[in-house]
PDB file of N, CA and C in Angstrom:
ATOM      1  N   UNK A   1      18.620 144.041 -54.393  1.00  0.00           N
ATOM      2  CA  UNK A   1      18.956 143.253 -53.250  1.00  0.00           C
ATOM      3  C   UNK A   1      19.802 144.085 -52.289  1.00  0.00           C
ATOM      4  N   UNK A   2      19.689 143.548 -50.841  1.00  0.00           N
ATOM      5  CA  UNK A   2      20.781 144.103 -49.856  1.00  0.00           C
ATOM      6  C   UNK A   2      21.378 144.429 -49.922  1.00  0.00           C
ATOM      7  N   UNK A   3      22.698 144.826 -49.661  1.00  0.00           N
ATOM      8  CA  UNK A   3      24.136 144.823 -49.284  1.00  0.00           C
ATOM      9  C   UNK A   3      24.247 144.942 -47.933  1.00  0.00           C
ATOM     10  N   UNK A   4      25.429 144.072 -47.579  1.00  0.00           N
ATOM     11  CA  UNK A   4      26.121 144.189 -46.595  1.00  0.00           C
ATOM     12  C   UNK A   4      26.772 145.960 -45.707  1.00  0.00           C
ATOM     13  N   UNK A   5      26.684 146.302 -47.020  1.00  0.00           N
ATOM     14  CA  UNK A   5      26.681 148.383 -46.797  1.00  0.00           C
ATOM     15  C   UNK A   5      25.767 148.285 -46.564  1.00  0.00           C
ATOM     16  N   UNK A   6      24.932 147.953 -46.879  1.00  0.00           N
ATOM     17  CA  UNK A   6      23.312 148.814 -46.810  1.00  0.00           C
ATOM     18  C   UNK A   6      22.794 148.880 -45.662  1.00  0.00           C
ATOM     19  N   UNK A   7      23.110 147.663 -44.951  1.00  0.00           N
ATOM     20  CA  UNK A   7      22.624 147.434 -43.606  1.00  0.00           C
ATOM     21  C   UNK A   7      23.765 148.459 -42.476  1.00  0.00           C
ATOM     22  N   UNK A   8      25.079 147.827 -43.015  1.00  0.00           N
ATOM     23  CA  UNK A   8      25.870 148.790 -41.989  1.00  0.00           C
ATOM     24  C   UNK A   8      25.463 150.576 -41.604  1.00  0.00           C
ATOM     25  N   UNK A   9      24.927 151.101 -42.797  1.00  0.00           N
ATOM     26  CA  UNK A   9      24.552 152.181 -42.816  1.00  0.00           C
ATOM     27  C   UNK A   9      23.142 153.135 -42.791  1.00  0.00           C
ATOM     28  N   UNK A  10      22.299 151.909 -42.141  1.00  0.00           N
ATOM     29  CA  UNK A  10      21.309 152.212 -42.283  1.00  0.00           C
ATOM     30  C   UNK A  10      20.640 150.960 -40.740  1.00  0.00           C
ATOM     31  N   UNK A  11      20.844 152.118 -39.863  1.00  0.00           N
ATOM     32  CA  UNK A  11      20.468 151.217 -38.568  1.00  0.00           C
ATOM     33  C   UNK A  11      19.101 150.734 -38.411  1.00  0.00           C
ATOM     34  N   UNK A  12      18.019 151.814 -38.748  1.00  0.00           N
ATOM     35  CA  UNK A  12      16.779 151.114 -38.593  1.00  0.00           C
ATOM     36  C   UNK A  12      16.661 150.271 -39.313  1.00  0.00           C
ATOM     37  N   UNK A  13      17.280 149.831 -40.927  1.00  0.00           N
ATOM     38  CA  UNK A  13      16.793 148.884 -41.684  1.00  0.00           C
ATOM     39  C   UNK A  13      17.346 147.752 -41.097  1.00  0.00           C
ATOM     40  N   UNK A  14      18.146 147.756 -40.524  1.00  0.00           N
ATOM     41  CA  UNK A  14      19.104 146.492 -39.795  1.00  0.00           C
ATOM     42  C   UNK A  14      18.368 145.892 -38.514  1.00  0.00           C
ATOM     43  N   UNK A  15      17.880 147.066 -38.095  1.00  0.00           N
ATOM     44  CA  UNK A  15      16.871 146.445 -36.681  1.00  0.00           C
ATOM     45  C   UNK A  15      15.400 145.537 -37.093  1.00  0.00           C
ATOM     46  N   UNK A  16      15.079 146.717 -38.114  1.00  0.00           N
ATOM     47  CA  UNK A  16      13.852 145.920 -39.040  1.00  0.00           C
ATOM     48  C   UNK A  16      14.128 144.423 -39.453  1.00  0.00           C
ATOM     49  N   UNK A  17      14.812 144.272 -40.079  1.00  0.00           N
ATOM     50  CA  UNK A  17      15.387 143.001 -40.602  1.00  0.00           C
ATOM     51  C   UNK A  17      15.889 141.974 -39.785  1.00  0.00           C
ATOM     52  N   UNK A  18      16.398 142.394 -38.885  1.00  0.00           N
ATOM     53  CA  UNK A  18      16.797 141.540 -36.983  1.00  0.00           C
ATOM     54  C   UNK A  18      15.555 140.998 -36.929  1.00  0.00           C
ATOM     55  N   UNK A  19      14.676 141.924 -36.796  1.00  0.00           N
ATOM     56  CA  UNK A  19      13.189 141.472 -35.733  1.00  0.00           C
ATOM     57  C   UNK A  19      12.475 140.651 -36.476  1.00  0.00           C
ATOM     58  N   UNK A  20      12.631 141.168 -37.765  1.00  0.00           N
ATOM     59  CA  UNK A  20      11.774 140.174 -38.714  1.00  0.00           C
ATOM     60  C   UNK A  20      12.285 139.053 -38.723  1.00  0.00           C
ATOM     61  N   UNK A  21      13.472 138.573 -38.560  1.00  0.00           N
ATOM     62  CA  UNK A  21      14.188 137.025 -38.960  1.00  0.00           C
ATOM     63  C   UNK A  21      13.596 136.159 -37.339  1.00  0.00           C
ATOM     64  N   UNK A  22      13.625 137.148 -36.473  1.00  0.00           N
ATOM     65  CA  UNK A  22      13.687 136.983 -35.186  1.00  0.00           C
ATOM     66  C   UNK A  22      11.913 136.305 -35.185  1.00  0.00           C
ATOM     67  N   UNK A  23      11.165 137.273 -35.354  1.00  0.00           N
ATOM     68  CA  UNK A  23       9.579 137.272 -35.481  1.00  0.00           C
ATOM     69  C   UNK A  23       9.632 135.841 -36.723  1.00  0.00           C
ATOM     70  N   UNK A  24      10.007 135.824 -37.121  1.00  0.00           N
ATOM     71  CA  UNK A  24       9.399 134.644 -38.513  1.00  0.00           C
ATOM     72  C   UNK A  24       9.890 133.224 -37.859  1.00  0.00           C
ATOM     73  N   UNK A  25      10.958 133.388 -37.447  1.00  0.00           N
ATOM     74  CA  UNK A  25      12.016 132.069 -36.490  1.00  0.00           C
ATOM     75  C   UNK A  25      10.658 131.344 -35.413  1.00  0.00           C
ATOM     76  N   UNK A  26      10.350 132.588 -34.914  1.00  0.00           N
ATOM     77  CA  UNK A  26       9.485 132.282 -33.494  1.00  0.00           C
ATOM     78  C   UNK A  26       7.962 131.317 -34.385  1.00  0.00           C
ATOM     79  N   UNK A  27       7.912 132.154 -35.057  1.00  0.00           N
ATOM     80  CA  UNK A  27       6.232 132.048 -35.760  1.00  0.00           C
ATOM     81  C   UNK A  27       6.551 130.281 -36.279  1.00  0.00           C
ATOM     82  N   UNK A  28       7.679 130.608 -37.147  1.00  0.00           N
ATOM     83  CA  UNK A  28       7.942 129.057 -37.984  1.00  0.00           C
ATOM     84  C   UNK A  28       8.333 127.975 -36.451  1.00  0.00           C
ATOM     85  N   UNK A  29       8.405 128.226 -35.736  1.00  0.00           N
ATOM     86  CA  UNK A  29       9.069 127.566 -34.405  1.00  0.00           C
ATOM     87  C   UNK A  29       7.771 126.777 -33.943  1.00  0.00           C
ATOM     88  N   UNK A  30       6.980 127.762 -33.630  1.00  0.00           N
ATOM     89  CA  UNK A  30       5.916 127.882 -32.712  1.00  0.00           C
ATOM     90  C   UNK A  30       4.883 126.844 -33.945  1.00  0.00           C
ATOM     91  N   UNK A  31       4.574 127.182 -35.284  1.00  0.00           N
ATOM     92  CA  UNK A  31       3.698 126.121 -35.822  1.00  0.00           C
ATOM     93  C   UNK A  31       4.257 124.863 -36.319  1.00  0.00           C
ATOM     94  N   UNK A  32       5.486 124.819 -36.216  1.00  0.00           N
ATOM     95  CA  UNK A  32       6.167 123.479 -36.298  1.00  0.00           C
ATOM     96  C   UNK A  32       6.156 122.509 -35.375  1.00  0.00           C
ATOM     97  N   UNK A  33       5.984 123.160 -33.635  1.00  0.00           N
ATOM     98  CA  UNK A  33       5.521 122.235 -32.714  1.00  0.00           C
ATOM     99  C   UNK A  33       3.932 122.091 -32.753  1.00  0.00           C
ATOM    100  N   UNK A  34       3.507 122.836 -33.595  1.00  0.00           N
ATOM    101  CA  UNK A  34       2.148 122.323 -33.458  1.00  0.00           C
ATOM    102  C   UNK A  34       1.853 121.274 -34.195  1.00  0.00           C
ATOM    103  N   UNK A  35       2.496 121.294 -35.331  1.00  0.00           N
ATOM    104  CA  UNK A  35       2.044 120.769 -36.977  1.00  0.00           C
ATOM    105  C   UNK A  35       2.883 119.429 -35.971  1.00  0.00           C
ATOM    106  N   UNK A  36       3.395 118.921 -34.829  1.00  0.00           N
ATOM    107  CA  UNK A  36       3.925 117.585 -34.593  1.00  0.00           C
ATOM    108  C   UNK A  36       3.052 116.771 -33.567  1.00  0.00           C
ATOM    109  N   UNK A  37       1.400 118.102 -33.321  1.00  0.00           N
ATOM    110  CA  UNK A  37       0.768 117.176 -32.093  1.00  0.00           C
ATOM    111  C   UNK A  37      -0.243 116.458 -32.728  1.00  0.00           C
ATOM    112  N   UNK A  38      -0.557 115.731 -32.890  1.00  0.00           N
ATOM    113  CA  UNK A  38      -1.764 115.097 -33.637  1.00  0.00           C
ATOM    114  C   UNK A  38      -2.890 115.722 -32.958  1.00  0.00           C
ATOM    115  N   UNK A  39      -3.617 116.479 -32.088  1.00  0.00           N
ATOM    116  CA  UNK A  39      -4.607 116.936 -31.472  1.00  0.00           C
ATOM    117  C   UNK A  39      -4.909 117.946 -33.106  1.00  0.00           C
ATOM    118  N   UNK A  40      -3.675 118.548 -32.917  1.00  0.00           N
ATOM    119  CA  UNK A  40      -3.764 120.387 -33.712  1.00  0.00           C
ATOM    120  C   UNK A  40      -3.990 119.459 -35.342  1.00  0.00           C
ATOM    121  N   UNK A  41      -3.008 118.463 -35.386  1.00  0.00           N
ATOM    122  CA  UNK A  41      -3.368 117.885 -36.827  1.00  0.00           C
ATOM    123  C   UNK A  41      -4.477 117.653 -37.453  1.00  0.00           C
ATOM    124  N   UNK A  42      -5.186 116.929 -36.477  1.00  0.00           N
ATOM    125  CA  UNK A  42      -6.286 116.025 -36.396  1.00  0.00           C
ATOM    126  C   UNK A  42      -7.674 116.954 -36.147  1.00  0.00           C
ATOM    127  N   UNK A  43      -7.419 118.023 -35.477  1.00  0.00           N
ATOM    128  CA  UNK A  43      -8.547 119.243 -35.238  1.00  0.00           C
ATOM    129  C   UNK A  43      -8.726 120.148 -36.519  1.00  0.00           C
ATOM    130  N   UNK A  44      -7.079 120.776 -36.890  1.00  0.00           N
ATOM    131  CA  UNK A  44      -6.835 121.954 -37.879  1.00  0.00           C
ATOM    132  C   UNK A  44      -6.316 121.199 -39.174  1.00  0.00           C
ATOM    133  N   UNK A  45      -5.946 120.071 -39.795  1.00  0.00           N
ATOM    134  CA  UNK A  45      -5.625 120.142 -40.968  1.00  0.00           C
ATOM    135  C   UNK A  45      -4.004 120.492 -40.791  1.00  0.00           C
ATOM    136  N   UNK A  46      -3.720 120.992 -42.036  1.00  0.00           N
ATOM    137  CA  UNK A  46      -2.194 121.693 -42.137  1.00  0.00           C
ATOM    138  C   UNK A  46      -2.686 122.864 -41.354  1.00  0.00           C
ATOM    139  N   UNK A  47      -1.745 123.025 -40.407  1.00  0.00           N
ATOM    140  CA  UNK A  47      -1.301 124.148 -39.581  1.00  0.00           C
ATOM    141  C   UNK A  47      -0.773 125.577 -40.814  1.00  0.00           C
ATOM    142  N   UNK A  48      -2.211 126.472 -40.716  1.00  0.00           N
ATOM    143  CA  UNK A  48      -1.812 127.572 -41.447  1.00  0.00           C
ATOM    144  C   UNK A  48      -2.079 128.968 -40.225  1.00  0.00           C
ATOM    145  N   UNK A  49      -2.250 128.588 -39.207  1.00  0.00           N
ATOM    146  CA  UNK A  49      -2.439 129.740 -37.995  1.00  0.00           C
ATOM    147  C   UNK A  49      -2.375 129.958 -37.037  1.00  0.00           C
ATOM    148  N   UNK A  50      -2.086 130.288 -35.727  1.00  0.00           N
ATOM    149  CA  UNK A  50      -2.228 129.996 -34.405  1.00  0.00           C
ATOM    150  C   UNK A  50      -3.078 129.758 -33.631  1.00  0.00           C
ATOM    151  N   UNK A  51      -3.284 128.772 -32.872  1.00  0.00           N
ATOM    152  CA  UNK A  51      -4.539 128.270 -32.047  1.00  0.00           C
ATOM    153  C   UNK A  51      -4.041 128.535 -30.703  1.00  0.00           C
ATOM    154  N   UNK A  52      -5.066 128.682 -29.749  1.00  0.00           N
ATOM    155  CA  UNK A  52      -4.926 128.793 -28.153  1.00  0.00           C
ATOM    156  C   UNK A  52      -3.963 129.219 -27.985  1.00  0.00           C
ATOM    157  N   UNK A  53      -2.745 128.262 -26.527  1.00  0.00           N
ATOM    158  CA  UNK A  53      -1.784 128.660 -25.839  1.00  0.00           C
ATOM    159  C   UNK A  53      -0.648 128.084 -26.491  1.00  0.00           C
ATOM    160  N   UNK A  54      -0.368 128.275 -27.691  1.00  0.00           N
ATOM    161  CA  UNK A  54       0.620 128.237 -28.255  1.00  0.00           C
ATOM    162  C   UNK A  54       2.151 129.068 -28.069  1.00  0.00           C
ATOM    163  N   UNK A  55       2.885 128.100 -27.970  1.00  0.00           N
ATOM    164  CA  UNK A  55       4.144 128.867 -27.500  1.00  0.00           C
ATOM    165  C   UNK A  55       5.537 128.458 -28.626  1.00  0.00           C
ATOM    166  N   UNK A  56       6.376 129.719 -28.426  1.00  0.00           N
ATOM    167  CA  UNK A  56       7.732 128.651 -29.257  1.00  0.00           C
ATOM    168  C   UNK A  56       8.474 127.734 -28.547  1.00  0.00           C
ATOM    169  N   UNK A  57       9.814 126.918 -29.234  1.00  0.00           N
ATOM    170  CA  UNK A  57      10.458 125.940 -28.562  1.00  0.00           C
ATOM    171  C   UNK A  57      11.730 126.554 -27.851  1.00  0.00           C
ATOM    172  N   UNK A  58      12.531 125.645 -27.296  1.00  0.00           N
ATOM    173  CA  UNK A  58      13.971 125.855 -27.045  1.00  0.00           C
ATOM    174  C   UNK A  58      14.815 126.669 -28.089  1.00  0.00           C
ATOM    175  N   UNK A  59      14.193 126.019 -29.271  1.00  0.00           N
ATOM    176  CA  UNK A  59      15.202 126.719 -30.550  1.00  0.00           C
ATOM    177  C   UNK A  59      15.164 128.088 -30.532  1.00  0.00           C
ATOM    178  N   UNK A  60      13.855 128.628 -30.228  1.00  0.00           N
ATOM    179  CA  UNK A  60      13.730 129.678 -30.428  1.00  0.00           C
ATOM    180  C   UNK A  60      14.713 130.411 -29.321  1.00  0.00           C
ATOM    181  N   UNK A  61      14.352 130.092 -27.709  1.00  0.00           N
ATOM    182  CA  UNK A  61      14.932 130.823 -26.982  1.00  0.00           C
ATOM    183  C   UNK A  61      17.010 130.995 -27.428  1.00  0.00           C
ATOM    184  N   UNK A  62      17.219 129.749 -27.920  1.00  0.00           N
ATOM    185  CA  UNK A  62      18.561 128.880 -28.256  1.00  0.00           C
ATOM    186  C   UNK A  62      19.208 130.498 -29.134  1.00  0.00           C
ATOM    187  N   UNK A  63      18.126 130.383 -30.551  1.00  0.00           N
ATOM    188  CA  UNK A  63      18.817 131.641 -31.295  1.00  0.00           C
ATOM    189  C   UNK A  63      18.537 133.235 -30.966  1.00  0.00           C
ATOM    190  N   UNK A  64      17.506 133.503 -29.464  1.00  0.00           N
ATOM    191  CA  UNK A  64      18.281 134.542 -29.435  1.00  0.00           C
ATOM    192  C   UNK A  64      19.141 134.919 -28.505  1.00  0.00           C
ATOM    193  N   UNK A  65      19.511 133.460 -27.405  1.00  0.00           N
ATOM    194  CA  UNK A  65      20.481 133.492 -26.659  1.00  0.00           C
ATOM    195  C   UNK A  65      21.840 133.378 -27.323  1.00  0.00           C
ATOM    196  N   UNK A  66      21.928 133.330 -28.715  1.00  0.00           N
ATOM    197  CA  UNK A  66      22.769 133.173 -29.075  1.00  0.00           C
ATOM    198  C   UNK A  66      23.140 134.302 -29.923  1.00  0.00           C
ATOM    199  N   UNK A  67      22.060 135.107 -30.090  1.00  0.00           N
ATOM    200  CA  UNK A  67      22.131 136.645 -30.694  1.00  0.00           C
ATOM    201  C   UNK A  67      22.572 137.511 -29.524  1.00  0.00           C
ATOM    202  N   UNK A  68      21.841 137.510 -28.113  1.00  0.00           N
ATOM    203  CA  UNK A  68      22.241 137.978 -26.718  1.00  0.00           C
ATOM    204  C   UNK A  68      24.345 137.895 -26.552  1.00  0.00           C
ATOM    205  N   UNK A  69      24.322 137.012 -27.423  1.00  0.00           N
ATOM    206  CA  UNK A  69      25.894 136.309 -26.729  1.00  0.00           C
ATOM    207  C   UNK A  69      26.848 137.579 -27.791  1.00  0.00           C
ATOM    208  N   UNK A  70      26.705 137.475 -29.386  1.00  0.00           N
ATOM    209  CA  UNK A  70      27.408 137.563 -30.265  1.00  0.00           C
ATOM    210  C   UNK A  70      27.385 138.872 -30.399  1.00  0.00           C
ATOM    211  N   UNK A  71      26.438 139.773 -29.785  1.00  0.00           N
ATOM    212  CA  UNK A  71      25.925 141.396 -29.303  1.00  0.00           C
ATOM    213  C   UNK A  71      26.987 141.393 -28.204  1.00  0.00           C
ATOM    214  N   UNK A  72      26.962 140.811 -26.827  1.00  0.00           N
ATOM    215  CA  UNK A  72      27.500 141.122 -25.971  1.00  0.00           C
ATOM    216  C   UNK A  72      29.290 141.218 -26.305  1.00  0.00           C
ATOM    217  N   UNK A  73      29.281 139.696 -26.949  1.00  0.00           N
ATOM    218  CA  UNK A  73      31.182 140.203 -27.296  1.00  0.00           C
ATOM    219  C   UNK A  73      31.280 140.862 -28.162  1.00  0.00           C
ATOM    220  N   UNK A  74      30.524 141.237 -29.159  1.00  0.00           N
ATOM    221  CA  UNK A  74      30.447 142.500 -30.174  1.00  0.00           C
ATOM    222  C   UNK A  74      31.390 141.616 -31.763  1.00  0.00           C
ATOM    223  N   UNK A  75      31.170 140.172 -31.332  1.00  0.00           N
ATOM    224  CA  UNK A  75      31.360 139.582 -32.532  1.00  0.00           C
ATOM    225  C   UNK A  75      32.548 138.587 -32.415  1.00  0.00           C
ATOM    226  N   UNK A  76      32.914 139.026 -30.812  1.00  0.00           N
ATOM    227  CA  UNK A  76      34.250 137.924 -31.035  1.00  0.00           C
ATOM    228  C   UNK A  76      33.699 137.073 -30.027  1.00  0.00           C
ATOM    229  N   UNK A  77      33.641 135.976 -30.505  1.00  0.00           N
ATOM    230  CA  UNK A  77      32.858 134.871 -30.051  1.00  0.00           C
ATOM    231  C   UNK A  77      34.284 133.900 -29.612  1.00  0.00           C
ATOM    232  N   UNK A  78      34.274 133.590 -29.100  1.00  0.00           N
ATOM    233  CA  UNK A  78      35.458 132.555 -27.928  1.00  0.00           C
ATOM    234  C   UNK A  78      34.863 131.053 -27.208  1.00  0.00           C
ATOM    235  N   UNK A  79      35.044 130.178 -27.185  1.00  0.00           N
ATOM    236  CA  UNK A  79      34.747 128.966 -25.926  1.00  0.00           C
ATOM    237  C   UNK A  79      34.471 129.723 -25.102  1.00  0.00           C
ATOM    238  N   UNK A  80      35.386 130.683 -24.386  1.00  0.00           N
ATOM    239  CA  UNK A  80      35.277 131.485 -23.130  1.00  0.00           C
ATOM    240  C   UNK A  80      33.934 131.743 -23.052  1.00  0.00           C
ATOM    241  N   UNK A  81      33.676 132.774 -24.002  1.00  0.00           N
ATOM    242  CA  UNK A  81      32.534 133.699 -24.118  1.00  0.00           C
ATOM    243  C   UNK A  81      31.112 132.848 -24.125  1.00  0.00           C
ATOM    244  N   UNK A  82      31.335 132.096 -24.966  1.00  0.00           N
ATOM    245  CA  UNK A  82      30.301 130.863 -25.221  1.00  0.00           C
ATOM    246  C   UNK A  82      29.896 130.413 -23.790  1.00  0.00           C
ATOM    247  N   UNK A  83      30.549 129.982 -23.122  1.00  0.00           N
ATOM    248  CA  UNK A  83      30.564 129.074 -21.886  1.00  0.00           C
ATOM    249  C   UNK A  83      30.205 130.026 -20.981  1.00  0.00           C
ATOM    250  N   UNK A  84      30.319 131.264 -20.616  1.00  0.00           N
ATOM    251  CA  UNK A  84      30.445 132.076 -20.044  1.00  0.00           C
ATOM    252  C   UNK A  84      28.614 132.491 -19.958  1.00  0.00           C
ATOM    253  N   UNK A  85      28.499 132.602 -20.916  1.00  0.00           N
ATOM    254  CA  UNK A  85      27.082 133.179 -21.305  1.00  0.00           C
ATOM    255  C   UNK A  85      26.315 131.909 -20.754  1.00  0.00           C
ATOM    256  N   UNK A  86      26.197 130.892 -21.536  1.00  0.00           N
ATOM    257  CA  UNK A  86      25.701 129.575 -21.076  1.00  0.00           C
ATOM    258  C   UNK A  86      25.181 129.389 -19.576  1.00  0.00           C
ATOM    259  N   UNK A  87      26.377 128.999 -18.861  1.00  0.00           N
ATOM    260  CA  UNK A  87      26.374 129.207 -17.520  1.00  0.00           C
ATOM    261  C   UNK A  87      25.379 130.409 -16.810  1.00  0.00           C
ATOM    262  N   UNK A  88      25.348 131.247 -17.057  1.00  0.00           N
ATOM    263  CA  UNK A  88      24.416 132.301 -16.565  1.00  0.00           C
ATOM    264  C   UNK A  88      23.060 131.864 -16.962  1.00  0.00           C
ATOM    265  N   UNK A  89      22.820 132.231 -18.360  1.00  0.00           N
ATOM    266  CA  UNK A  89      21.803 131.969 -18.932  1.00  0.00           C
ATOM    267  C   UNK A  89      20.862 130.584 -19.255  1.00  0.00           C
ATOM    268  N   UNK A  90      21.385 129.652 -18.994  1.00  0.00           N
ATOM    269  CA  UNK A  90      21.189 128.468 -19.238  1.00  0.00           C
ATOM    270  C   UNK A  90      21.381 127.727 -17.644  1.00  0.00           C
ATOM    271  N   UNK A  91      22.276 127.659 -17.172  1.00  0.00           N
ATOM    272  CA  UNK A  91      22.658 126.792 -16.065  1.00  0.00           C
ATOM    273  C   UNK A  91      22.023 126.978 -14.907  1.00  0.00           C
ATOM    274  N   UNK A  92      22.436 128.590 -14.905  1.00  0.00           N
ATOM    275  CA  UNK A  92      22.210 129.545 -13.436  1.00  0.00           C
ATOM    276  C   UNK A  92      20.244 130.309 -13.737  1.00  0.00           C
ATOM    277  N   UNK A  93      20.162 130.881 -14.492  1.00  0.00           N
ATOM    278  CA  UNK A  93      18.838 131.029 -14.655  1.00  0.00           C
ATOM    279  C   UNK A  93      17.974 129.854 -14.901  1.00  0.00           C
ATOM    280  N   UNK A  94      18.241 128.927 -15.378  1.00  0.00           N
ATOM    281  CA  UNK A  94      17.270 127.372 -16.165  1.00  0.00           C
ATOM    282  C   UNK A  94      16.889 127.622 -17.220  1.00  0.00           C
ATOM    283  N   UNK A  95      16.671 126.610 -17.950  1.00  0.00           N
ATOM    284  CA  UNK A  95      15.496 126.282 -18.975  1.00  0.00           C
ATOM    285  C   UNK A  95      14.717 125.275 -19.185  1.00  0.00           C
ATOM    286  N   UNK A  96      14.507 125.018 -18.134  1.00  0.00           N
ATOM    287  CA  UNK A  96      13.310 123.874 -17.917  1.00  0.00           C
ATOM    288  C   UNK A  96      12.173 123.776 -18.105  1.00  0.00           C
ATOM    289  N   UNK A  97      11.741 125.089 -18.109  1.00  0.00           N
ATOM    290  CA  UNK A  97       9.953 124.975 -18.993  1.00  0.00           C
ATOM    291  C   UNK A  97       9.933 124.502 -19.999  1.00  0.00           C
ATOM    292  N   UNK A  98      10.565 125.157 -21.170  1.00  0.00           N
ATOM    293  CA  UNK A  98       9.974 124.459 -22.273  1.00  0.00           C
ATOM    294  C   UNK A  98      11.405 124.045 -22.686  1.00  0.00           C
ATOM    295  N   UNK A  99      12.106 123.480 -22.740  1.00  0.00           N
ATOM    296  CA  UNK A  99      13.260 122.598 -22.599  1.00  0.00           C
ATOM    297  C   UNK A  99      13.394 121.027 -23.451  1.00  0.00           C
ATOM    298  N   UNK A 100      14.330 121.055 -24.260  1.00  0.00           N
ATOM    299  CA  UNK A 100      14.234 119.825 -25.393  1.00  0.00           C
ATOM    300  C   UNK A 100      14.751 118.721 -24.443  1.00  0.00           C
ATOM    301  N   UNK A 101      15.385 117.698 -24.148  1.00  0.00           N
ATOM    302  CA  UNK A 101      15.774 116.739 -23.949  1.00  0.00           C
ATOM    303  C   UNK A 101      17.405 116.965 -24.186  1.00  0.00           C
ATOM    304  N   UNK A 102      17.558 117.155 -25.562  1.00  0.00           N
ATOM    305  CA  UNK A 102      18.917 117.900 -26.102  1.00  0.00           C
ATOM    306  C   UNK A 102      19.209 118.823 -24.928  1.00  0.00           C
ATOM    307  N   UNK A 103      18.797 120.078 -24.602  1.00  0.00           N
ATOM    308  CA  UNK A 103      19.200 121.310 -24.003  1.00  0.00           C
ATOM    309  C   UNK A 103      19.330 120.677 -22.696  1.00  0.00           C
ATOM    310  N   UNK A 104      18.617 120.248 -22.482  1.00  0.00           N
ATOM    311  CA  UNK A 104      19.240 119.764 -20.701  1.00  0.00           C
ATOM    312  C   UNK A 104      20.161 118.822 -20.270  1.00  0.00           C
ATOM    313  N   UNK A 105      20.923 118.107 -21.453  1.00  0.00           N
ATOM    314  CA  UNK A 105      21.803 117.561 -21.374  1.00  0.00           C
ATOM    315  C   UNK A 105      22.964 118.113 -21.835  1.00  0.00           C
ATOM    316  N   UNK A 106      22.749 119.322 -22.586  1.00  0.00           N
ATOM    317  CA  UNK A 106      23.921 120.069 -23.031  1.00  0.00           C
ATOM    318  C   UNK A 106      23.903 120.711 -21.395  1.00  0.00           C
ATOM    319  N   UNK A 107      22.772 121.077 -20.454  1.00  0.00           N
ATOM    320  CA  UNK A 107      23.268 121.911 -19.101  1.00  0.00           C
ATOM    321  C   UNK A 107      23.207 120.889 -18.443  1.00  0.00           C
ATOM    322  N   UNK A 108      23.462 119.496 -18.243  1.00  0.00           N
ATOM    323  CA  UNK A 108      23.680 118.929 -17.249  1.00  0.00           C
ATOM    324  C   UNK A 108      25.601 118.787 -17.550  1.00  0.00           C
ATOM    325  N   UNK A 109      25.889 118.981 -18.983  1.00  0.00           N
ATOM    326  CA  UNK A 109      27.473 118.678 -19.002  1.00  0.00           C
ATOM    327  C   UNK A 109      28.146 119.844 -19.240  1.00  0.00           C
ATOM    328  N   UNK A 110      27.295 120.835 -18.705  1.00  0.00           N
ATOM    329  CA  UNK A 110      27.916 122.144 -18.526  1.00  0.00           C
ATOM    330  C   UNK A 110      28.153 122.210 -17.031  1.00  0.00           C
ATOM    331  N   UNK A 111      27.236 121.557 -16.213  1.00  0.00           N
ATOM    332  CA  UNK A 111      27.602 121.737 -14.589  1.00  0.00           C
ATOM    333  C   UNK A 111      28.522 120.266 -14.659  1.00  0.00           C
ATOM    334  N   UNK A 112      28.694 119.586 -15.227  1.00  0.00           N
ATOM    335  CA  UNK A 112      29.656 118.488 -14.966  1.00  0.00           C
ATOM    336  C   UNK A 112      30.860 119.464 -15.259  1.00  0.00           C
TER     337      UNK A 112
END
């Protein structure tokens, strides 16, 4: 198994392992909104693959705006920092395409 050394000292395995959590997040993201439309249900069975214009959710964008954040302060994570990032990324850029109900009410009481 891992270690917590192992990774510190070994940068490509750490990037490898980033992308992969990153890549599997998206994948499990992306067939979980499918496996909830009855079209994809009702066409494919259990969702074991990707069909058409399939995309991921908020969550997805959520954790790596939240990897973007914890990189940028280099680990010291603050309200400040939090809010800070938000506002840019969320408020000032949008996320209204593919956007939960949740997320736009967390940025409507971020501009409140």
């Amino acid at each position: 198994m891992l270690t917590r050394a192992d990774l510190i000292q070994n940068e490509s395995l750490r990037l490898s392992k980033a992308l992969g959590c990153f890549g599997g997040l998206a994948v499990g993201d992306t067939m979980g909104e499918l496996a909830r439309s009855d079209f994809y249900r009702e066409r494919y069975g259990v969702i074991t693959n990707l069909y058409g214009s399939t995309q991921s959710t908020d969550d997805t964008e959520f954790a790596v705006l939240t990897a973007k954040i914890v990189i940028a302060c280099g680990g010291h994570l603050t309200d400040e920092v939090v809010y800070e990032h938000w506002m840019k990324y969320v408020v000032e850029d949008g996320i209204r395409d593919r956007s939960g109900i949740v997320s736009l009410g967390a940025r409507q009481n971020l501009i409140r």
